[in-house]
PDB file of N, CA and C in Angstrom:
ATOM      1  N   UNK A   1     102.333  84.660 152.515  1.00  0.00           N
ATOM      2  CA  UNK A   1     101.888  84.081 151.278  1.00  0.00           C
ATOM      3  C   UNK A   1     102.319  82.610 151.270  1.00  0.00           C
ATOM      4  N   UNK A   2     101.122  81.505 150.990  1.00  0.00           N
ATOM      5  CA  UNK A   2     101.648  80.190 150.793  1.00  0.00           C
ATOM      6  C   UNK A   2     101.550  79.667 149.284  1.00  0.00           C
ATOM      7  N   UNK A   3     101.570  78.311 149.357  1.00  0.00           N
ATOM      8  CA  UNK A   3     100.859  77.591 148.565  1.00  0.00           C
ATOM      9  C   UNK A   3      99.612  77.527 148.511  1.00  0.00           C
ATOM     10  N   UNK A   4      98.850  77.892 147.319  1.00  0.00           N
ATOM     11  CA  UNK A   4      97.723  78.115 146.752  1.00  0.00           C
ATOM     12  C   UNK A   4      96.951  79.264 146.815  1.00  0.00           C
ATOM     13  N   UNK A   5      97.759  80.046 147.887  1.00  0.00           N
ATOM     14  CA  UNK A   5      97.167  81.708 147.746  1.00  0.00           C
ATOM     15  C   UNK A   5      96.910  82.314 146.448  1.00  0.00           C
ATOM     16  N   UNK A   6      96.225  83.121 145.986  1.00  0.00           N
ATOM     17  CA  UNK A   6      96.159  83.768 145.078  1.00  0.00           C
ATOM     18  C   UNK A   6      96.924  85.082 144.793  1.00  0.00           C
ATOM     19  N   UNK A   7      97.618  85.880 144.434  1.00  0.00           N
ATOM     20  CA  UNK A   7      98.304  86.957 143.920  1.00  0.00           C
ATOM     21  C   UNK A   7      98.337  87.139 142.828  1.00  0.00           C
ATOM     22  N   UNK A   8      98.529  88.889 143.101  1.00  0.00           N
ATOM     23  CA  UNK A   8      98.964  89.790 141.552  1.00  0.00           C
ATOM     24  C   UNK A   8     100.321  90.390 142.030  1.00  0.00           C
ATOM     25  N   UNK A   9     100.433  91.173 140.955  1.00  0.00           N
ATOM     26  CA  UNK A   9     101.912  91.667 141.109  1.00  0.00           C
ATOM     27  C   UNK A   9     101.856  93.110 141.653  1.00  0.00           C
ATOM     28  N   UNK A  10     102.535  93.668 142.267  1.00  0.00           N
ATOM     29  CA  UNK A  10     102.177  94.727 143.236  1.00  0.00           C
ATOM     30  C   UNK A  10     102.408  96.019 142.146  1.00  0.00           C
ATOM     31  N   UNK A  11     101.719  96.840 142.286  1.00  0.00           N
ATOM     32  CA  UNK A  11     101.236  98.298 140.743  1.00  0.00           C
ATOM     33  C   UNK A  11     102.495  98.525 140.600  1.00  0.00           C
ATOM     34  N   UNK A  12     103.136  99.058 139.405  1.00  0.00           N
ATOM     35  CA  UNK A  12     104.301  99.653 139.716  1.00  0.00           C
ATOM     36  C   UNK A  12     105.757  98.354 139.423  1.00  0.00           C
ATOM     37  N   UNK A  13     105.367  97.252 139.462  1.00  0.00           N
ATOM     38  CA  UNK A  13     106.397  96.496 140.281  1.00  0.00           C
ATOM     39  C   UNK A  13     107.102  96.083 138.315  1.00  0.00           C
ATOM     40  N   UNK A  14     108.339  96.043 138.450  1.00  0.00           N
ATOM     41  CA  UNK A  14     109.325  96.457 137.397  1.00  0.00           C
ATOM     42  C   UNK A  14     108.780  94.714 136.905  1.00  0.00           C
ATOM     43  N   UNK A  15     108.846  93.898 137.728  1.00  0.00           N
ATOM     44  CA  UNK A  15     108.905  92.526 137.462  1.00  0.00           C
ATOM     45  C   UNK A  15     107.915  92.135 136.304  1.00  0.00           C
ATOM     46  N   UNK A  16     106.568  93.028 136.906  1.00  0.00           N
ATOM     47  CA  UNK A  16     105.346  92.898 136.064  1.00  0.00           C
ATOM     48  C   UNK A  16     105.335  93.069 134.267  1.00  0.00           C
ATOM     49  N   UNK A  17     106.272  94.127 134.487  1.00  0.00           N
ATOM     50  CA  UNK A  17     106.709  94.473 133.345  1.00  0.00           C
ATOM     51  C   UNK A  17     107.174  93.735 132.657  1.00  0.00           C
ATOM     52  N   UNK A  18     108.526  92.931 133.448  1.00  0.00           N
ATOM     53  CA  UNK A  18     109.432  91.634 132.515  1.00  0.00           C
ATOM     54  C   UNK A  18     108.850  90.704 132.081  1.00  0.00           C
ATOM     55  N   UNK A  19     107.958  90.122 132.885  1.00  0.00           N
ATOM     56  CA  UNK A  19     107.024  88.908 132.529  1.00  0.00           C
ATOM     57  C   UNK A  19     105.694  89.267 131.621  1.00  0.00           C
ATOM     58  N   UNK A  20     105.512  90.548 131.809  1.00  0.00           N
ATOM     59  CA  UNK A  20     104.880  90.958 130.901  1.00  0.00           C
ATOM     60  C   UNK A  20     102.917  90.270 131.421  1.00  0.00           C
ATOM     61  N   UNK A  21     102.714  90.565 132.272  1.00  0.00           N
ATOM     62  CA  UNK A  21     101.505  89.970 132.613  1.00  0.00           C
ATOM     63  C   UNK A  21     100.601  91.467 133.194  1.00  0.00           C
ATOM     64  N   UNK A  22      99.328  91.439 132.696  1.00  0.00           N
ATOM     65  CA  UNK A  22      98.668  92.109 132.818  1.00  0.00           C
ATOM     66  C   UNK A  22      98.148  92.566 134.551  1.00  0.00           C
ATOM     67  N   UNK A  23      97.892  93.805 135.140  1.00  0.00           N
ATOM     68  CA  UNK A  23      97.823  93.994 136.282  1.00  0.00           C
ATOM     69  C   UNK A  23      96.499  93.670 136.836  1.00  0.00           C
ATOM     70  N   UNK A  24      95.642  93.000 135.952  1.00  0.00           N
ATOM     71  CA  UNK A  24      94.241  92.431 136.445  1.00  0.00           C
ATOM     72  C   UNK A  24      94.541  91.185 136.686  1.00  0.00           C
ATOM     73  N   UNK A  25      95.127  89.949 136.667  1.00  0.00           N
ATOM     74  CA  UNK A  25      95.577  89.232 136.220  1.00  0.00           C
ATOM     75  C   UNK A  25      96.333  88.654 137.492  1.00  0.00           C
ATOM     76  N   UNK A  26      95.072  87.500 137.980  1.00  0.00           N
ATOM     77  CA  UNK A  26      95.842  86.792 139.456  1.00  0.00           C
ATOM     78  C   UNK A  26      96.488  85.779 138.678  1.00  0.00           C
ATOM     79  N   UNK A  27      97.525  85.061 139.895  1.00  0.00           N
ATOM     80  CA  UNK A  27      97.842  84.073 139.422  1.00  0.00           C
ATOM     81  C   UNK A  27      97.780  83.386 140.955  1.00  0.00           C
ATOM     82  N   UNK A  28      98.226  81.786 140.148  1.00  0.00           N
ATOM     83  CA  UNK A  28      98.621  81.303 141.960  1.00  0.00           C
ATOM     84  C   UNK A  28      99.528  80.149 142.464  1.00  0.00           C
ATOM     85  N   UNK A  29     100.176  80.573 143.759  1.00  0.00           N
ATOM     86  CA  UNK A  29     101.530  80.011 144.321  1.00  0.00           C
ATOM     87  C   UNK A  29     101.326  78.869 144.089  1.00  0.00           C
ATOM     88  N   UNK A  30     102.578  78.540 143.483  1.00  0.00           N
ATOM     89  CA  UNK A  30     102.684  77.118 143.048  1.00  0.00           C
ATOM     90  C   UNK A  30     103.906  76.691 144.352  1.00  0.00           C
ATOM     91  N   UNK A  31     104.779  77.620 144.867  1.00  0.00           N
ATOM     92  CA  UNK A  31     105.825  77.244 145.544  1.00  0.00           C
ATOM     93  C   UNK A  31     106.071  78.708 146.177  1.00  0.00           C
ATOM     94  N   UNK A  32     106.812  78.366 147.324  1.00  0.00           N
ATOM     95  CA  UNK A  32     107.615  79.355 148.290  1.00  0.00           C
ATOM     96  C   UNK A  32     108.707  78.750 149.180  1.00  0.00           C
ATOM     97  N   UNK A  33     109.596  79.372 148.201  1.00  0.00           N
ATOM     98  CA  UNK A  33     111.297  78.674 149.182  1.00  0.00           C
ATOM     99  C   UNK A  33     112.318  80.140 148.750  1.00  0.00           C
ATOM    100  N   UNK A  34     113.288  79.912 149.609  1.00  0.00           N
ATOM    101  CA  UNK A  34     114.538  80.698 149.890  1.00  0.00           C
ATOM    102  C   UNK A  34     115.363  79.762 149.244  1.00  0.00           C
ATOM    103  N   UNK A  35     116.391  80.677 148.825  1.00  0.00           N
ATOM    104  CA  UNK A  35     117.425  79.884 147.935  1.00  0.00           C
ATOM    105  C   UNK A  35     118.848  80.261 149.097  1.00  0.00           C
ATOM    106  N   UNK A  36     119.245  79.202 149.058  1.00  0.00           N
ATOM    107  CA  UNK A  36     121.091  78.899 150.010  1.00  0.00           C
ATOM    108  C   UNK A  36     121.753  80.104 149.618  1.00  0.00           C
ATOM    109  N   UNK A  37     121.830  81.471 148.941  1.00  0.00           N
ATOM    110  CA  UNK A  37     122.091  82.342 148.764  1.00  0.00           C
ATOM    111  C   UNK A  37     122.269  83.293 149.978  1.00  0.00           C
ATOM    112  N   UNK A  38     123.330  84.353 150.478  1.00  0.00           N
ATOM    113  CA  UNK A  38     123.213  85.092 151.019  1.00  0.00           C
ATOM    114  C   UNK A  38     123.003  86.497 150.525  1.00  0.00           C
ATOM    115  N   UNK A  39     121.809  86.943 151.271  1.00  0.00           N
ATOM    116  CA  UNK A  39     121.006  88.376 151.035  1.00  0.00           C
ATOM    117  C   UNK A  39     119.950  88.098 149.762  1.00  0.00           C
ATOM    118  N   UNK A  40     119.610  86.679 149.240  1.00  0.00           N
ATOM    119  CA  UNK A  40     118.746  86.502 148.760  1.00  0.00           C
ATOM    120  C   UNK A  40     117.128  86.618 149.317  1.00  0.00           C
ATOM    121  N   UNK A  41     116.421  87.062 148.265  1.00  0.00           N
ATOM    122  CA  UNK A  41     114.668  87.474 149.108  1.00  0.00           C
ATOM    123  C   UNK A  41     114.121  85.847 148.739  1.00  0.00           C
ATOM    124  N   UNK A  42     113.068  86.049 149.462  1.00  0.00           N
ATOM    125  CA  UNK A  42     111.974  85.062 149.562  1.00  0.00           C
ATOM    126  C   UNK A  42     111.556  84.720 148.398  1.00  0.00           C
ATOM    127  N   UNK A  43     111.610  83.788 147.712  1.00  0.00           N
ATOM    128  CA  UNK A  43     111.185  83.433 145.655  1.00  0.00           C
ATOM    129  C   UNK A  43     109.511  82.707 146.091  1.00  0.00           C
ATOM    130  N   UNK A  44     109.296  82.663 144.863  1.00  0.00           N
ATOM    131  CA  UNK A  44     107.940  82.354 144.570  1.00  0.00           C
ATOM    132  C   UNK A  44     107.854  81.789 143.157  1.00  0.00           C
ATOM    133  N   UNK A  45     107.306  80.555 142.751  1.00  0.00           N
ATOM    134  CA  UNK A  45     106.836  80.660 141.419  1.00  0.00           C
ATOM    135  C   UNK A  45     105.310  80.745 141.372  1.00  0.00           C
ATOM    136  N   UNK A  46     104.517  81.243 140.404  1.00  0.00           N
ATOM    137  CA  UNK A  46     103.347  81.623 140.284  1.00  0.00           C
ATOM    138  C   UNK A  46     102.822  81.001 139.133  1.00  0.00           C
ATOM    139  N   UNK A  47     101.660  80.608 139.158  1.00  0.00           N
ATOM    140  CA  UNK A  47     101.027  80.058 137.533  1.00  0.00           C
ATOM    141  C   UNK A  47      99.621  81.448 137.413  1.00  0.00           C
ATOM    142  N   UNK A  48     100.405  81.745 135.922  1.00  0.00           N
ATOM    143  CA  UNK A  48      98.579  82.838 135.660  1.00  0.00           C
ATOM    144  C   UNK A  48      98.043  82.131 134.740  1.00  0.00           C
ATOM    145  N   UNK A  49      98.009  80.890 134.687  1.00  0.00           N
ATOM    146  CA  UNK A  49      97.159  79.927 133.580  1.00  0.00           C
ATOM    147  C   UNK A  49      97.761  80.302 131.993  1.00  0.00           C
ATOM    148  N   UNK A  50      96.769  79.530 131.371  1.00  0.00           N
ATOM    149  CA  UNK A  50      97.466  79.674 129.746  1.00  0.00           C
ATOM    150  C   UNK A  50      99.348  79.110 129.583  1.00  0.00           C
ATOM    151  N   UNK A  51      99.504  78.125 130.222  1.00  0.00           N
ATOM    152  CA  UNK A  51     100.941  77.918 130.374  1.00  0.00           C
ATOM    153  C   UNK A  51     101.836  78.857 130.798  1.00  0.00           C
ATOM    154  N   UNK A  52     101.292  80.126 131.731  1.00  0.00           N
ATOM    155  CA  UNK A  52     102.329  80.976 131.713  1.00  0.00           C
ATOM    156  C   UNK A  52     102.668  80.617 133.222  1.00  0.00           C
ATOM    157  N   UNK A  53     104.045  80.381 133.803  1.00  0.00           N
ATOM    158  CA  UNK A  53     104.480  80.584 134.920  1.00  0.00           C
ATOM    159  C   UNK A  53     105.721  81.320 134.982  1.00  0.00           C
ATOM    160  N   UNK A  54     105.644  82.119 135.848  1.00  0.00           N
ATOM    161  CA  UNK A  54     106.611  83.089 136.505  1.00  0.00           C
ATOM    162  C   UNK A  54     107.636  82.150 137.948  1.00  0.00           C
ATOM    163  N   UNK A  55     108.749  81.754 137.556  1.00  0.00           N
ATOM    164  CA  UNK A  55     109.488  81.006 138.119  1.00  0.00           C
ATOM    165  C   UNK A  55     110.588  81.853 138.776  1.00  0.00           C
ATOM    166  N   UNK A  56     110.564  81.535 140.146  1.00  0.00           N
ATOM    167  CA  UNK A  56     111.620  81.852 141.086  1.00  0.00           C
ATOM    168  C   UNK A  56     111.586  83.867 140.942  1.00  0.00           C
ATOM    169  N   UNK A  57     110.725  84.190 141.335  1.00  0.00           N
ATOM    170  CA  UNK A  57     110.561  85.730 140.977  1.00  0.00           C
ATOM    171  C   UNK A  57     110.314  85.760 142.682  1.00  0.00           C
ATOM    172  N   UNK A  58     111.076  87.247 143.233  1.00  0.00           N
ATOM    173  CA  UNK A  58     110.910  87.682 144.642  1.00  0.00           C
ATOM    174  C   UNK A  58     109.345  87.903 145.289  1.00  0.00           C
ATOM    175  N   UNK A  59     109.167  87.351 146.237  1.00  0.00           N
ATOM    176  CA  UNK A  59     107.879  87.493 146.721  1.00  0.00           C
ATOM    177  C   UNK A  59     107.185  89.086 147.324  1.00  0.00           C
ATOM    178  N   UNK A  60     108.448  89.743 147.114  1.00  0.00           N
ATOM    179  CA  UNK A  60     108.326  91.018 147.767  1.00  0.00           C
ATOM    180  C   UNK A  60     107.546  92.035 145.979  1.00  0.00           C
ATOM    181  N   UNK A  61     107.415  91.155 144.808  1.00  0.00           N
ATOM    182  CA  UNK A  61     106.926  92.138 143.773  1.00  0.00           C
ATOM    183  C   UNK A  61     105.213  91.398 144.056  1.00  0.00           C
ATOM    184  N   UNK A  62     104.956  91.022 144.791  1.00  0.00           N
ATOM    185  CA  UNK A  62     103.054  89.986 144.883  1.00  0.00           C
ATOM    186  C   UNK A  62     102.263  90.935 145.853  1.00  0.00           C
ATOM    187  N   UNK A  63     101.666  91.173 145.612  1.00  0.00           N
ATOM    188  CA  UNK A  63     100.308  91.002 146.876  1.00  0.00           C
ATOM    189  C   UNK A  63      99.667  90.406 147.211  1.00  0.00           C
ATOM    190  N   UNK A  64      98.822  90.056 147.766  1.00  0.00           N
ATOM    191  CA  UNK A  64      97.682  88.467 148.039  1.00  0.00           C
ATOM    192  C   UNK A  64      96.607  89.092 147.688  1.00  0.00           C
ATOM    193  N   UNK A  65      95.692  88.281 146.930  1.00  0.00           N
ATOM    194  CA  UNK A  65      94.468  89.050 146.490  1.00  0.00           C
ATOM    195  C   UNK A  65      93.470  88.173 147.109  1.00  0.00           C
ATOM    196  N   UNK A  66      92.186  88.792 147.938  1.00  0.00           N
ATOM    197  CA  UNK A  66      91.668  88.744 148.800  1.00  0.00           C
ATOM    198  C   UNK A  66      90.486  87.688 147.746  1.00  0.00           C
ATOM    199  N   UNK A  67      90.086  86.146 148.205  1.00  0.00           N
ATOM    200  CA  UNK A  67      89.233  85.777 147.170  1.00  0.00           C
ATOM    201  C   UNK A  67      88.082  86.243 146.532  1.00  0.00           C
ATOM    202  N   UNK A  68      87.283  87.280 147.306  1.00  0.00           N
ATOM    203  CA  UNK A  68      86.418  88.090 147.063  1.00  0.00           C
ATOM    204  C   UNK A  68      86.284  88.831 145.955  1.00  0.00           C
ATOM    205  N   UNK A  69      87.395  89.498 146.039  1.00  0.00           N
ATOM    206  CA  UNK A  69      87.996  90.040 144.887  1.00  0.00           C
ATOM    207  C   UNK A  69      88.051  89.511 143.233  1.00  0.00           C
ATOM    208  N   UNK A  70      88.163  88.402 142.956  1.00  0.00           N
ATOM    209  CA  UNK A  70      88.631  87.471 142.202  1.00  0.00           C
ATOM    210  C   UNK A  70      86.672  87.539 140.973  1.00  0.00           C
ATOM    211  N   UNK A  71      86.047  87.315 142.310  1.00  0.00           N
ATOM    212  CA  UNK A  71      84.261  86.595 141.972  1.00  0.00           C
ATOM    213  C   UNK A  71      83.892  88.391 141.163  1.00  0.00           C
TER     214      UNK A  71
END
């Protein structure tokens, strides 16, 4: 997953819940970095439009959604 990929949050995924964003509902990579942390995961922030961004959330709760998909 990079910058400007598109993703949702993977079914199920607890995160989806916190942020509270609907499971139809792409958003897209604004960033992908690791934090100087040890045993820290891969972060991501995400924009799903409407001012909402999901900041520094593990990349392991995303899937990549195929652009096809999207149309």
């Amino acid at each position: 997953m990079d910058r400007g990929d598109r993703v949702k949050f993977r079914p199920g995924s607890k995160a989806k819940d916190n942020w509270r964003i609907n499971d139809e509902v792409a958003g897209l990579v604004l960033a992908r970095y690791r934090t100087p942390r040890t045993g820290v995961s891969e972060r991501v922030d995400v924009s799903f439009g409407a001012g909402v961004i999901v900041w520094g959330e593990r990349a392991t709760e995303f899937i990549e959604v195929n652009s096809e998909t999207l149309q």
